[in-house]
C-alpha atoms as a PDB file:
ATOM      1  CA  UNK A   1      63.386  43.380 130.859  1.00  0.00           C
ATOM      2  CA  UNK A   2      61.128  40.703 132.918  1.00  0.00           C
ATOM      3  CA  UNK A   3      60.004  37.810 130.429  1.00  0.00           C
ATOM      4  CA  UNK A   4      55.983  37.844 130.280  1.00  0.00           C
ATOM      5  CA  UNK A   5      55.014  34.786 131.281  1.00  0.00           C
ATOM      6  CA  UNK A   6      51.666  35.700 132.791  1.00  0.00           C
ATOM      7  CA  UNK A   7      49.194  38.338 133.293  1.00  0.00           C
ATOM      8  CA  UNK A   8      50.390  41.187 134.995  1.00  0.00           C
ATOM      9  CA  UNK A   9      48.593  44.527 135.396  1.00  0.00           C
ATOM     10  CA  UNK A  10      48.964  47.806 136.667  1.00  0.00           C
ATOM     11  CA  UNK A  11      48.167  50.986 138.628  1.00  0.00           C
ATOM     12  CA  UNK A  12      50.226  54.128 138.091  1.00  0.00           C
ATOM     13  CA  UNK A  13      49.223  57.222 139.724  1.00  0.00           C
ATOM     14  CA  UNK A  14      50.940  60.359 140.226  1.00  0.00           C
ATOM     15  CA  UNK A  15      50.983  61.796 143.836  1.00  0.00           C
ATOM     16  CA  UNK A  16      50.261  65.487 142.730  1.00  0.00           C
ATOM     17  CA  UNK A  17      47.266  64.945 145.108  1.00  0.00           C
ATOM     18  CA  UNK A  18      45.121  62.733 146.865  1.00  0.00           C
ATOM     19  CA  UNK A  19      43.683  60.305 144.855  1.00  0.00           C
ATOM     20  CA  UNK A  20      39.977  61.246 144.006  1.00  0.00           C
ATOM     21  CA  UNK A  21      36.724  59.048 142.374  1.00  0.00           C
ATOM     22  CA  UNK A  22      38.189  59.036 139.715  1.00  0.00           C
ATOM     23  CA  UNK A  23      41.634  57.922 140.180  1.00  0.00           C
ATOM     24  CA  UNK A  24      40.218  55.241 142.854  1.00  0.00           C
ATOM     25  CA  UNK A  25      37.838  54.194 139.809  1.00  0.00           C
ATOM     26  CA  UNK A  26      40.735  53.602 137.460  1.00  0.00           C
ATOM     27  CA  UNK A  27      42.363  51.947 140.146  1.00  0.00           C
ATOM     28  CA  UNK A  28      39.597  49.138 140.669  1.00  0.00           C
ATOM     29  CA  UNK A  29      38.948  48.417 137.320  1.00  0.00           C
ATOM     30  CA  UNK A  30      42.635  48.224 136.605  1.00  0.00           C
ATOM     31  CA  UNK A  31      43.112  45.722 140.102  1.00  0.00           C
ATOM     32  CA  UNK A  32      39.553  43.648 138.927  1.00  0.00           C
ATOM     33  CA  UNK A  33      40.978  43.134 135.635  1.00  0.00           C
ATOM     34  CA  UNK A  34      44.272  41.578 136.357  1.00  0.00           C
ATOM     35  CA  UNK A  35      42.671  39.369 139.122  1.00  0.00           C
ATOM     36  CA  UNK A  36      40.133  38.121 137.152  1.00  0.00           C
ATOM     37  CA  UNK A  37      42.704  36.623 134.873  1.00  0.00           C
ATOM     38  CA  UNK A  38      44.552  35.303 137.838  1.00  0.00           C
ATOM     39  CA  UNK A  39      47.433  37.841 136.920  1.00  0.00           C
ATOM     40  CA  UNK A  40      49.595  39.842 139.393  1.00  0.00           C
ATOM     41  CA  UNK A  41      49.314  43.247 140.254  1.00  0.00           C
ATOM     42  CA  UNK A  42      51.768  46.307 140.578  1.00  0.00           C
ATOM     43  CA  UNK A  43      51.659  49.841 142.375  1.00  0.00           C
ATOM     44  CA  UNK A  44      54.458  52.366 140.418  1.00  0.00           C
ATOM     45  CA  UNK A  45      54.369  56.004 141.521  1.00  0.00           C
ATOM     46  CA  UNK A  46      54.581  57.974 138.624  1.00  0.00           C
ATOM     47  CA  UNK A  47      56.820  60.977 140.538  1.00  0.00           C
ATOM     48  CA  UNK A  48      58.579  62.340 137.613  1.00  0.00           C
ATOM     49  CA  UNK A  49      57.954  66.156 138.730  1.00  0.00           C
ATOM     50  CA  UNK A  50      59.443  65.676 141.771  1.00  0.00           C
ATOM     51  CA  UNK A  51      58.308  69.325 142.485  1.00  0.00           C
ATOM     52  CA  UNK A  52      54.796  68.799 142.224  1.00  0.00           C
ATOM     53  CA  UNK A  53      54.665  65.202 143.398  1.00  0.00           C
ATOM     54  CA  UNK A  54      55.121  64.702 147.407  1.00  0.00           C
ATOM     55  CA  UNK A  55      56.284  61.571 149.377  1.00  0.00           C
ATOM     56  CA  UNK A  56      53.849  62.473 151.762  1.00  0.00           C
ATOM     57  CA  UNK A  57      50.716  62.222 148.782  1.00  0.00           C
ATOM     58  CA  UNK A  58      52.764  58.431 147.818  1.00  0.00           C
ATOM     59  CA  UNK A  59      52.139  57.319 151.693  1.00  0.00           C
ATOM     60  CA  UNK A  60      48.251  58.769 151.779  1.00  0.00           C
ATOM     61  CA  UNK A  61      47.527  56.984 148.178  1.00  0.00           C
ATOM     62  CA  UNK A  62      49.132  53.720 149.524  1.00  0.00           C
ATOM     63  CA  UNK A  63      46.906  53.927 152.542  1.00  0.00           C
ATOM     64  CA  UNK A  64      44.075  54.759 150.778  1.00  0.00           C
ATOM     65  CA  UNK A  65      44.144  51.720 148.356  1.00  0.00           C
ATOM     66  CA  UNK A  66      44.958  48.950 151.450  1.00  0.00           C
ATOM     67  CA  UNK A  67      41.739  50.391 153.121  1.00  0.00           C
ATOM     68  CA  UNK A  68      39.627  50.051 149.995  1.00  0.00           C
ATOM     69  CA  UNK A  69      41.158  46.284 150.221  1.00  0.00           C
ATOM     70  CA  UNK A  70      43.169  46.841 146.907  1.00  0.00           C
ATOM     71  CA  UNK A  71      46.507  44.752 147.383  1.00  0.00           C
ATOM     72  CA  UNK A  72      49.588  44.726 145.128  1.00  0.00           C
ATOM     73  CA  UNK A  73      52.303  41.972 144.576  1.00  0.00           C
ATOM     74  CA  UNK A  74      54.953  44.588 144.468  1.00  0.00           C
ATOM     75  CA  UNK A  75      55.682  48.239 144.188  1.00  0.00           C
ATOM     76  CA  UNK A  76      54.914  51.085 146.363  1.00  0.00           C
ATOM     77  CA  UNK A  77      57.011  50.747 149.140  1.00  0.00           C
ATOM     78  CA  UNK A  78      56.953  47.396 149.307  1.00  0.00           C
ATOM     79  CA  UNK A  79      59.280  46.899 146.204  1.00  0.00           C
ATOM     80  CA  UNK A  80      59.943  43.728 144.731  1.00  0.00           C
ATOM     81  CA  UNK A  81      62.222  42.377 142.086  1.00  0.00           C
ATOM     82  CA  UNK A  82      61.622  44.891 138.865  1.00  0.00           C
ATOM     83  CA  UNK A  83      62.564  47.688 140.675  1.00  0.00           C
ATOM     84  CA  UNK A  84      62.500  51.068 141.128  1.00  0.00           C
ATOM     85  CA  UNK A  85      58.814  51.604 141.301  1.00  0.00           C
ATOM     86  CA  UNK A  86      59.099  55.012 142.032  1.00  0.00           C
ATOM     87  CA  UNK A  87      59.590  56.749 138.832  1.00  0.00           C
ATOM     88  CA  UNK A  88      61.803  59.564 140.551  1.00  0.00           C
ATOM     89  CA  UNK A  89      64.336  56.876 140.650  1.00  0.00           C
ATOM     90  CA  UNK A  90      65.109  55.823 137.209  1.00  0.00           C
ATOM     91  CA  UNK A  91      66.567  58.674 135.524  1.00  0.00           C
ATOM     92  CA  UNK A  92      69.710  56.319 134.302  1.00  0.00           C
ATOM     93  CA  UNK A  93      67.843  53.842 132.900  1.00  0.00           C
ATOM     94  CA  UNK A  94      65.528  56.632 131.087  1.00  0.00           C
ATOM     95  CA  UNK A  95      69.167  58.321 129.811  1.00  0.00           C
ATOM     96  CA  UNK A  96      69.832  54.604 128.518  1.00  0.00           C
ATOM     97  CA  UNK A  97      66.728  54.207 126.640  1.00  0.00           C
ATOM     98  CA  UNK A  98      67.131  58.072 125.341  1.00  0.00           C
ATOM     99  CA  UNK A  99      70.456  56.875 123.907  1.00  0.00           C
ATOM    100  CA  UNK A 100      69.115  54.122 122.279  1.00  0.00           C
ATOM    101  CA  UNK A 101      66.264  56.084 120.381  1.00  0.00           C
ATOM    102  CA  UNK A 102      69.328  58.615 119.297  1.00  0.00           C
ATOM    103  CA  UNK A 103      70.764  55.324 117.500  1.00  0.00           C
ATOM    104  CA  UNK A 104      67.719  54.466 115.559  1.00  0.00           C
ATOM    105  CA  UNK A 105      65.714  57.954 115.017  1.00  0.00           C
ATOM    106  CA  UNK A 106      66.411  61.575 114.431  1.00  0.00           C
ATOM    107  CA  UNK A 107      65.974  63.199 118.133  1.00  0.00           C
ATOM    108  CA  UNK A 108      66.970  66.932 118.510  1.00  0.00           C
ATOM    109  CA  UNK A 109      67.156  69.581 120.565  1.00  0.00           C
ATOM    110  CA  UNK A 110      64.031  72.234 120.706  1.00  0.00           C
ATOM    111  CA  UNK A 111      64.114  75.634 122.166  1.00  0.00           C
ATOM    112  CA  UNK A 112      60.216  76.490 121.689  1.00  0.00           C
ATOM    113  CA  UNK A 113      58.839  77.992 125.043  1.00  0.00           C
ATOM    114  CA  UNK A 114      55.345  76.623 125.673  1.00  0.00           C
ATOM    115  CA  UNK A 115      54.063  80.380 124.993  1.00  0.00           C
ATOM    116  CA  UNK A 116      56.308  80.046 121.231  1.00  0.00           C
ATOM    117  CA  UNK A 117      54.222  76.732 120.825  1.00  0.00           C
ATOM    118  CA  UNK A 118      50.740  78.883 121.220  1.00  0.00           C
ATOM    119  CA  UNK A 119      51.549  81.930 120.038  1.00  0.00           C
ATOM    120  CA  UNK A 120      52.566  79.712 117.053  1.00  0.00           C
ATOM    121  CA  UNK A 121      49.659  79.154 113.967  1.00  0.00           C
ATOM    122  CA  UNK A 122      49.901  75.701 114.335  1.00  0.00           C
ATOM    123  CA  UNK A 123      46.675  73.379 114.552  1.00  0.00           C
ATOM    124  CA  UNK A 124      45.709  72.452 117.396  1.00  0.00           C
ATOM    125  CA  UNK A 125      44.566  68.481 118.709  1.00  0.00           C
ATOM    126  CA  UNK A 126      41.468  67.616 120.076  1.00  0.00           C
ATOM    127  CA  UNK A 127      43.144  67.617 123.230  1.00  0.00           C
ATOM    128  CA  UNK A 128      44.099  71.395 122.964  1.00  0.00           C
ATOM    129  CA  UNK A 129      47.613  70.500 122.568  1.00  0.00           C
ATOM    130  CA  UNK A 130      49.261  72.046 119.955  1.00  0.00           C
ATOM    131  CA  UNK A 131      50.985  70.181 117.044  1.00  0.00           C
ATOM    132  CA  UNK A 132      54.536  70.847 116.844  1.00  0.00           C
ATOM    133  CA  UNK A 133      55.119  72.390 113.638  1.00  0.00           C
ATOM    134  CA  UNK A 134      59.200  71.060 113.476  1.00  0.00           C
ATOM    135  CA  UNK A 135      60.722  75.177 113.964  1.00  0.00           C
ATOM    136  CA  UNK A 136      63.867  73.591 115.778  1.00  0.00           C
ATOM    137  CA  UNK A 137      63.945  70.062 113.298  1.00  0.00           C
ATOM    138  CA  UNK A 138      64.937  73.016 110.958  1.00  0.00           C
ATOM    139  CA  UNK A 139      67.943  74.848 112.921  1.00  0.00           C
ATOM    140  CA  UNK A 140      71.455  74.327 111.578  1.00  0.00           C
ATOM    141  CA  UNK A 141      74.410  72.976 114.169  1.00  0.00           C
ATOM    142  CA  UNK A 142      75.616  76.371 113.974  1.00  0.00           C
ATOM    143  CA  UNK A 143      71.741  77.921 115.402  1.00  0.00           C
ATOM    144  CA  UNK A 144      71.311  75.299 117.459  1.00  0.00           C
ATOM    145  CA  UNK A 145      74.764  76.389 119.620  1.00  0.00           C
ATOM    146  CA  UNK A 146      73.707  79.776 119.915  1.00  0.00           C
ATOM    147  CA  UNK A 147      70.434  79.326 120.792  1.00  0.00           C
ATOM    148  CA  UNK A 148      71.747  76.219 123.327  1.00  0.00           C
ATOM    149  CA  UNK A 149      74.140  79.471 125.162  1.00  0.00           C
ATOM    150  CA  UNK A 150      70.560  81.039 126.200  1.00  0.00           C
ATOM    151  CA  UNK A 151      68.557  78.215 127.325  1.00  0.00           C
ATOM    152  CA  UNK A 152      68.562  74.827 128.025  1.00  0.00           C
ATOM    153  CA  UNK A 153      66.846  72.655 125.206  1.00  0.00           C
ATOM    154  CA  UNK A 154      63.683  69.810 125.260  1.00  0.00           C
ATOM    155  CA  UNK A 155      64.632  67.263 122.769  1.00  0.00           C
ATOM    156  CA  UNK A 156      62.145  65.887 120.475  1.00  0.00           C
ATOM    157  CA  UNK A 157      61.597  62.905 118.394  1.00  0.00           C
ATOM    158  CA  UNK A 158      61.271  63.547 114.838  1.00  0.00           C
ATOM    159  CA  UNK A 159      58.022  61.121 114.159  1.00  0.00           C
ATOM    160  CA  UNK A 160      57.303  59.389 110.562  1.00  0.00           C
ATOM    161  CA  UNK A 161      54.496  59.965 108.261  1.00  0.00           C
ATOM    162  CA  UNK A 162      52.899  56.712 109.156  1.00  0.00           C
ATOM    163  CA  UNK A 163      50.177  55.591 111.108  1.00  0.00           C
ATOM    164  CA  UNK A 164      50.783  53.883 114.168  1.00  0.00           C
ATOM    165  CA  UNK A 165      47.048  51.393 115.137  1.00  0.00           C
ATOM    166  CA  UNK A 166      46.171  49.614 117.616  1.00  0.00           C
ATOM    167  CA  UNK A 167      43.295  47.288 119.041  1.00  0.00           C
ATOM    168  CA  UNK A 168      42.021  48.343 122.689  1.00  0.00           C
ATOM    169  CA  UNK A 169      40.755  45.876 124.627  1.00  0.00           C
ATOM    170  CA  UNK A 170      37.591  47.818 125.337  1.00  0.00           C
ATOM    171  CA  UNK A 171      37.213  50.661 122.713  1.00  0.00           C
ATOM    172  CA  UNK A 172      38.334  48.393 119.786  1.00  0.00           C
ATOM    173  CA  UNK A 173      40.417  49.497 116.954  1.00  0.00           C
ATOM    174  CA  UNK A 174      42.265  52.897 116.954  1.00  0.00           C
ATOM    175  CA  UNK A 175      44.770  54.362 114.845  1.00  0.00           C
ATOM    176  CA  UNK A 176      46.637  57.705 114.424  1.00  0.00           C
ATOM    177  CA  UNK A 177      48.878  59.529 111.881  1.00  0.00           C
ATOM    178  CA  UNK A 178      51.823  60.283 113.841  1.00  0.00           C
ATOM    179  CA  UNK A 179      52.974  63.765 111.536  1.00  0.00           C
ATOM    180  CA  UNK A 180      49.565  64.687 111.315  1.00  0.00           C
ATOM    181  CA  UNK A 181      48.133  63.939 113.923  1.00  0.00           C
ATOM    182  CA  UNK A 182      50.796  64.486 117.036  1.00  0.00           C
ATOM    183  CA  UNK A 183      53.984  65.537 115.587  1.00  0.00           C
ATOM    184  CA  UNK A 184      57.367  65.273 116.590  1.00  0.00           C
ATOM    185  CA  UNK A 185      57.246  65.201 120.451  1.00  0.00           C
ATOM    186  CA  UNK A 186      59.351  65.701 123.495  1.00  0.00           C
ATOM    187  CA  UNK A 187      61.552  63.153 124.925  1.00  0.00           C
ATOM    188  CA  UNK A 188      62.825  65.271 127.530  1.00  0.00           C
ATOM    189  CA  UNK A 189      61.783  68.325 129.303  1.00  0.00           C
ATOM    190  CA  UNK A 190      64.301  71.432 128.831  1.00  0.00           C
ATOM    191  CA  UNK A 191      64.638  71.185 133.156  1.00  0.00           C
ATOM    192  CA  UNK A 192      65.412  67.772 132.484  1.00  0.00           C
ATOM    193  CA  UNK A 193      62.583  65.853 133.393  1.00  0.00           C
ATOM    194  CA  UNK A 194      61.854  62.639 131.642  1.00  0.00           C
ATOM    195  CA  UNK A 195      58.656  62.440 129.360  1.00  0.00           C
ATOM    196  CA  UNK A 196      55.561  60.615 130.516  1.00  0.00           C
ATOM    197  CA  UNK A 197      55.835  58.960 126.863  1.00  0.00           C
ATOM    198  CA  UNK A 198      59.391  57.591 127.690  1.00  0.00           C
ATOM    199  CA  UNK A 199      59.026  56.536 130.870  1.00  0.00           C
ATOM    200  CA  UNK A 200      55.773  54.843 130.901  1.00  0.00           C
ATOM    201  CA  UNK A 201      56.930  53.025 127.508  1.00  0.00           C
ATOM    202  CA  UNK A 202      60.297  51.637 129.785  1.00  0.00           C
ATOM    203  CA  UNK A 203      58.528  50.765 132.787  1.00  0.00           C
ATOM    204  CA  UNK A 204      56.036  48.779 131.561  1.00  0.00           C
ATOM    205  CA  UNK A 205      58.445  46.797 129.861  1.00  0.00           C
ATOM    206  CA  UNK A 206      60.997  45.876 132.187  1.00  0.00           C
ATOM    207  CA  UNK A 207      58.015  45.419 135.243  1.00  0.00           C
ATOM    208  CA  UNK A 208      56.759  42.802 132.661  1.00  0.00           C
ATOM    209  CA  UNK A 209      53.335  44.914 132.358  1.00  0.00           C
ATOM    210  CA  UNK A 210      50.821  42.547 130.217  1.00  0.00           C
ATOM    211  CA  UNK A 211      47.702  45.334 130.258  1.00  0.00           C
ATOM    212  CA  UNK A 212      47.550  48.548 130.812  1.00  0.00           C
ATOM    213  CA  UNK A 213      43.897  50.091 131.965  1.00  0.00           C
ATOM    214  CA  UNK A 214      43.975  53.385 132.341  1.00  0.00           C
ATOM    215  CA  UNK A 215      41.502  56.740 131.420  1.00  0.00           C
ATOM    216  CA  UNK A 216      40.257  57.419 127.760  1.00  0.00           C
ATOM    217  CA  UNK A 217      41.765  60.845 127.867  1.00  0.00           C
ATOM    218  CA  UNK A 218      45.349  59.052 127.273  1.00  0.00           C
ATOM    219  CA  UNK A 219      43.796  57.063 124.757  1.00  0.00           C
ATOM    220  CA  UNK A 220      45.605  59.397 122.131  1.00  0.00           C
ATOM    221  CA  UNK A 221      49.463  58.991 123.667  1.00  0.00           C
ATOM    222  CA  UNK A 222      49.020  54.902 123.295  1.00  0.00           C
ATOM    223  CA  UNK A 223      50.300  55.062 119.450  1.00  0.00           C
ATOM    224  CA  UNK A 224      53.854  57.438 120.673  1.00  0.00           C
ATOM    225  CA  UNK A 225      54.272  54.774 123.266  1.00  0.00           C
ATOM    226  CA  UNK A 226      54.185  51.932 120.731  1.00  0.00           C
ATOM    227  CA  UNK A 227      55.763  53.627 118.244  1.00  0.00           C
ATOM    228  CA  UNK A 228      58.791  53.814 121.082  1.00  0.00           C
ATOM    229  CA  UNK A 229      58.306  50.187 121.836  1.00  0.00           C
ATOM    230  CA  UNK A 230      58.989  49.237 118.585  1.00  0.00           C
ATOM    231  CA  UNK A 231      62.224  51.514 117.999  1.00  0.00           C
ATOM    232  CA  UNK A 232      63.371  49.761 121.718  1.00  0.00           C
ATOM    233  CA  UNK A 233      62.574  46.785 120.962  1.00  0.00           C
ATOM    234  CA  UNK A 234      60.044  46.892 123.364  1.00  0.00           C
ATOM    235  CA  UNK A 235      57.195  44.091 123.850  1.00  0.00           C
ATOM    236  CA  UNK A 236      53.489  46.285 123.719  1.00  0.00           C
ATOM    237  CA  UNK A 237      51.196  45.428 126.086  1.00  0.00           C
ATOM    238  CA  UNK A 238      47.452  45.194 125.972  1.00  0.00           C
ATOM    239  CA  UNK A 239      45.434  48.744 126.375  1.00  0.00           C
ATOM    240  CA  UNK A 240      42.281  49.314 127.879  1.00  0.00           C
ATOM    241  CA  UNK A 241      40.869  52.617 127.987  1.00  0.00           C
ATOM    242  CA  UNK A 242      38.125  54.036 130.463  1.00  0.00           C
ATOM    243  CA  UNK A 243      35.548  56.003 130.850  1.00  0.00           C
ATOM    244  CA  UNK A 244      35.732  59.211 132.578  1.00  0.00           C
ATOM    245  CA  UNK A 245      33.819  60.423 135.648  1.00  0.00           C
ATOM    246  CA  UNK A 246      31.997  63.806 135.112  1.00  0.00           C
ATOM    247  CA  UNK A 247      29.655  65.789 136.953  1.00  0.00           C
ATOM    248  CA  UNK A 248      26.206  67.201 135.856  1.00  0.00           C
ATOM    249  CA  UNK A 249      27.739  69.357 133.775  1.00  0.00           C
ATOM    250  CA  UNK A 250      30.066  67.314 132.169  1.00  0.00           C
ATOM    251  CA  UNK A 251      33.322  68.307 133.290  1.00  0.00           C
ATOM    252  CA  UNK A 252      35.716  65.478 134.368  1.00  0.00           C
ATOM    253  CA  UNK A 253      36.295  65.047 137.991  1.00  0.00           C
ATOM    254  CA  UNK A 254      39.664  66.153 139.117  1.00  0.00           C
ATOM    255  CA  UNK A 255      41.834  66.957 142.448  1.00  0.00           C
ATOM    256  CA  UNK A 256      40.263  70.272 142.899  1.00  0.00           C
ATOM    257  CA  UNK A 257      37.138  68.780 144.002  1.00  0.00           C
ATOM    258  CA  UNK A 258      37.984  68.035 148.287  1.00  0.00           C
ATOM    259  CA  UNK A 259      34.499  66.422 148.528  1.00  0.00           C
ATOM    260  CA  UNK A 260      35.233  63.409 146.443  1.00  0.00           C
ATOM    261  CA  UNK A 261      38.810  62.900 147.401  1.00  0.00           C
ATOM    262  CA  UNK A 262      39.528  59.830 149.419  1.00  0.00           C
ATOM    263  CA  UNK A 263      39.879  61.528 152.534  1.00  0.00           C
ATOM    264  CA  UNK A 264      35.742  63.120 152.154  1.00  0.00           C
ATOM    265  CA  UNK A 265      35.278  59.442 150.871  1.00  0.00           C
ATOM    266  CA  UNK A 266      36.484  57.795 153.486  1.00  0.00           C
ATOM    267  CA  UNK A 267      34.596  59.949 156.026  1.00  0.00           C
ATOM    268  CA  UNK A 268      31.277  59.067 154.449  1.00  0.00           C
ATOM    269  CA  UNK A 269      31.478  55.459 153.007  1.00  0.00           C
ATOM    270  CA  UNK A 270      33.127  52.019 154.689  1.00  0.00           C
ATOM    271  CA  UNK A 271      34.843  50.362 151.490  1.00  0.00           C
ATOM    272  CA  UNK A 272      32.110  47.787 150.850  1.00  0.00           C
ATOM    273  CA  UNK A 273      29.988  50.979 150.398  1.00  0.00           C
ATOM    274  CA  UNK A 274      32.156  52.561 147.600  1.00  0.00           C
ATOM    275  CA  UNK A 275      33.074  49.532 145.751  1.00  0.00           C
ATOM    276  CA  UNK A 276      29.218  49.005 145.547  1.00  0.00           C
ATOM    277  CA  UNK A 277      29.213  52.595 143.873  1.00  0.00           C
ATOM    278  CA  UNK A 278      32.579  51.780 141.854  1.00  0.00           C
ATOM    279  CA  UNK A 279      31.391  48.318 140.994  1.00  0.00           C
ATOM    280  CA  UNK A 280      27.587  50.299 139.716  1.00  0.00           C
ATOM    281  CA  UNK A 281      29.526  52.873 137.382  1.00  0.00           C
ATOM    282  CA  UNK A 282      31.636  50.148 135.875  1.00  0.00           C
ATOM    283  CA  UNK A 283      28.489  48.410 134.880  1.00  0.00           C
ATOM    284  CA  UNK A 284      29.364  45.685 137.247  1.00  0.00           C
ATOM    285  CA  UNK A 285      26.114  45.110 138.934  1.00  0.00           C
ATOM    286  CA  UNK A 286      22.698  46.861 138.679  1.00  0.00           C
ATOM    287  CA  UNK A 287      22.286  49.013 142.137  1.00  0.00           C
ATOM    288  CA  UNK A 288      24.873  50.525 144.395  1.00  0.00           C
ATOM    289  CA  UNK A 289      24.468  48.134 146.667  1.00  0.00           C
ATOM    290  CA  UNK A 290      27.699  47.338 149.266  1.00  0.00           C
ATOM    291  CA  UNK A 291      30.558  44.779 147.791  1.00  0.00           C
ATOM    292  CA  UNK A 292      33.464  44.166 148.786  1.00  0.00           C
ATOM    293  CA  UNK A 293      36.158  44.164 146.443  1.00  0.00           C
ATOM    294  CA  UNK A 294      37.105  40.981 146.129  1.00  0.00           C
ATOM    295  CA  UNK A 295      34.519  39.384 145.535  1.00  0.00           C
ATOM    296  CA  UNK A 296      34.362  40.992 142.189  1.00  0.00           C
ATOM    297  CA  UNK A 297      36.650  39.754 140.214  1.00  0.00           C
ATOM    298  CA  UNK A 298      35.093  36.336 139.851  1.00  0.00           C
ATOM    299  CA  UNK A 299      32.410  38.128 137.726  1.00  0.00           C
ATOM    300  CA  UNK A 300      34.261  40.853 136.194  1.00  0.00           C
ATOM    301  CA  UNK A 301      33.471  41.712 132.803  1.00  0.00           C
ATOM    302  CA  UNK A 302      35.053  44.391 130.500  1.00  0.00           C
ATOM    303  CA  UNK A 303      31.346  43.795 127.834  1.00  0.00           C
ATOM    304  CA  UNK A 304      29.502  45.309 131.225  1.00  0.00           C
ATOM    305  CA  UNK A 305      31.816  48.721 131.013  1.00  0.00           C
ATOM    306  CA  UNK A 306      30.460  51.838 129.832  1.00  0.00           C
ATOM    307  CA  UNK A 307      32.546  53.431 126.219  1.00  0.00           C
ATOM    308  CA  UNK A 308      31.371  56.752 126.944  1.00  0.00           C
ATOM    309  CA  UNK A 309      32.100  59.133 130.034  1.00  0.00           C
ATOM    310  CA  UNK A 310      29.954  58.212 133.245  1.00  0.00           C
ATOM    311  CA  UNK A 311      28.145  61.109 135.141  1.00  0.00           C
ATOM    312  CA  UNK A 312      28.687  60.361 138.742  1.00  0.00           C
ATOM    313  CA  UNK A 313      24.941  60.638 140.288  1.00  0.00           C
ATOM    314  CA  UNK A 314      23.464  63.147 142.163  1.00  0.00           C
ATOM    315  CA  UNK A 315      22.908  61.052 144.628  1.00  0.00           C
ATOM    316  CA  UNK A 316      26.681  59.868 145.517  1.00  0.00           C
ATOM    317  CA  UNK A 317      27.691  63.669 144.827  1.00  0.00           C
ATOM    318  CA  UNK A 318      25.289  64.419 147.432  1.00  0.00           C
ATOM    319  CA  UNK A 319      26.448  61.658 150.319  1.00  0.00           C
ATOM    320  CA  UNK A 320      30.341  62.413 149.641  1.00  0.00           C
ATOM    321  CA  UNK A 321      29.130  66.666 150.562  1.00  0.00           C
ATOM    322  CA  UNK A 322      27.282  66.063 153.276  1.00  0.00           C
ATOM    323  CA  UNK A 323      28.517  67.155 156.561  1.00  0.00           C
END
């Protein structure tokens, strides 16, 4: 684990996709906030689902950010000395943390299907997940074996009856029951795949990650991260949480959209031109007027952010559809 002996921040996107507004949005704000504290700055490619994440979506995003004039200090391709920043990579030392949590909390194995989960009459989140009621915390050895001859098993952490808070550098306090409020959840997919949860908790650790900016609609996983922290021995970093980009309508931007994906973007804007939108959503100056990105984070301020989503106006909408 890399001592923290400065500021260091991060982006971490997933290349499901090209990036879009609002991934390029997150990225800015997370890039203006560690440079206006002097801090360093790291690119990790969050490729866990190596089936729906391409090396060919890791190359566009890379290319996208160095023509928006976003630079990193390591990661990406470029690597550097806290290694592997490509999550696809790190399955031993996610085993090794898995271990650890098996030494100092009750994790077991859980052979819901996601249809068991909503056929299930358990509550349901505010996200729309469902909380896990704890059917397999209850299975004997014996059970477990037979059901473990038909199908490969998630494992799950069993979570206290505690609350787990938190102070976000931009939304302020936050706290959540773990039991009630998110339940015992998975550590492991039943194909294998490492948990967001897990991994993000790992990486930001050993890559010395100081602050963590990222959307408000993982505002609600930050408590299950530091809640694994703590049972690792983990430090936490700082959290800030964004704003969301939503149309007219209210519904959050997302890789479906072509005509706001960097390659529509780039087609219609030069990157002085979109940071001068970017920097205008964030709050960061009072017309969309062209910036270029580095001259930002002299005058960055998280006070100048929006809390609440940010509908992207008409008026951009229109320029990044135009033929």
């Amino acid at each position: 684990m890399r001592e923290r002996t400065d500021v260091c921040g991060r982006f971490a996107p997933s290349p499901s996709g090209r990036m879009h507004l609002g991934n390029v949005f997150c990225a800015v704000l997370a890039w203006l906030s560690a440079r206006s504290r002097g801090g360093r700055f790291l690119l990790r490619i969050e490729d866990l689902d190596v089936r729906r994440c391409k090396p060919e979506h890791a190359r566009l995003l890379e290319e996208d950010l160095a023509w928006l004039g976003l630079d990193w200090d390591e990661g990406g391709r470029r690597g550097g000395p806290d290694g592997p920043y490509f999550q696809s990579e790190c399955s031993e030392l996610y085993a090794q943390a898995l271990q650890m949590l098996k030494e100092h909390a009750r994790v077991y194995p859980c052979f819901c299907s996601r249809a068991d989960l909503h056929a299930a009459s358990a509550p349901h989140l505010s996200d729309g997940a469902v909380l896990y009621g704890g059917r397999c915390a209850r299975l004997s050895p014996a059970e477990a074996d037979a059901l473990r001859r038909r199908r490969a098993p998630a494992l799950r952490i069993a979570v206290p009856e505690e609350s787990v808070s938190f102070t976000d550098g931009h939304l302020g306090h936050f706290s959540q029951n773990l039991a009630r409020e998110c339940g015992d959840f998975i550590l492991r997919r039943s194909d294998g795949i490492y948990a967001y949860q897990l991994a993000v908790a790992v990486d930001d650790a050993r890559m010395g990650v100081t602050q963590v900016v990222r959307g408000q609609d993982l505002l609600s996983s930050t408590p299950r991260q530091i809640f694994l922290q703590r049972l690792l021995g983990l430090p936490t970093p700082e959290y800030y949480h964004l704003p969301l980009l939503v149309n007219a309508e209210g519904v959050r931007l997302s890789k479906r959209e072509k005509s706001l994906d960097m390659g529509a973007l780039r087609a219609r804007f030069t990157p002085a031109e979109l940071t001068g939108w970017l920097a205008f959503l964030a709050g960061q100056q009072p017309a969309p007027e062209p910036v270029p990105l580095r001259s930002l984070a002299a005058c960055f301020s998280w006070e100048k952010v929006p809390r609440r989503d940010i509908t992207v106006p008409a008026r951009l909408l229109n320029e990044a559809r135009a033929e």
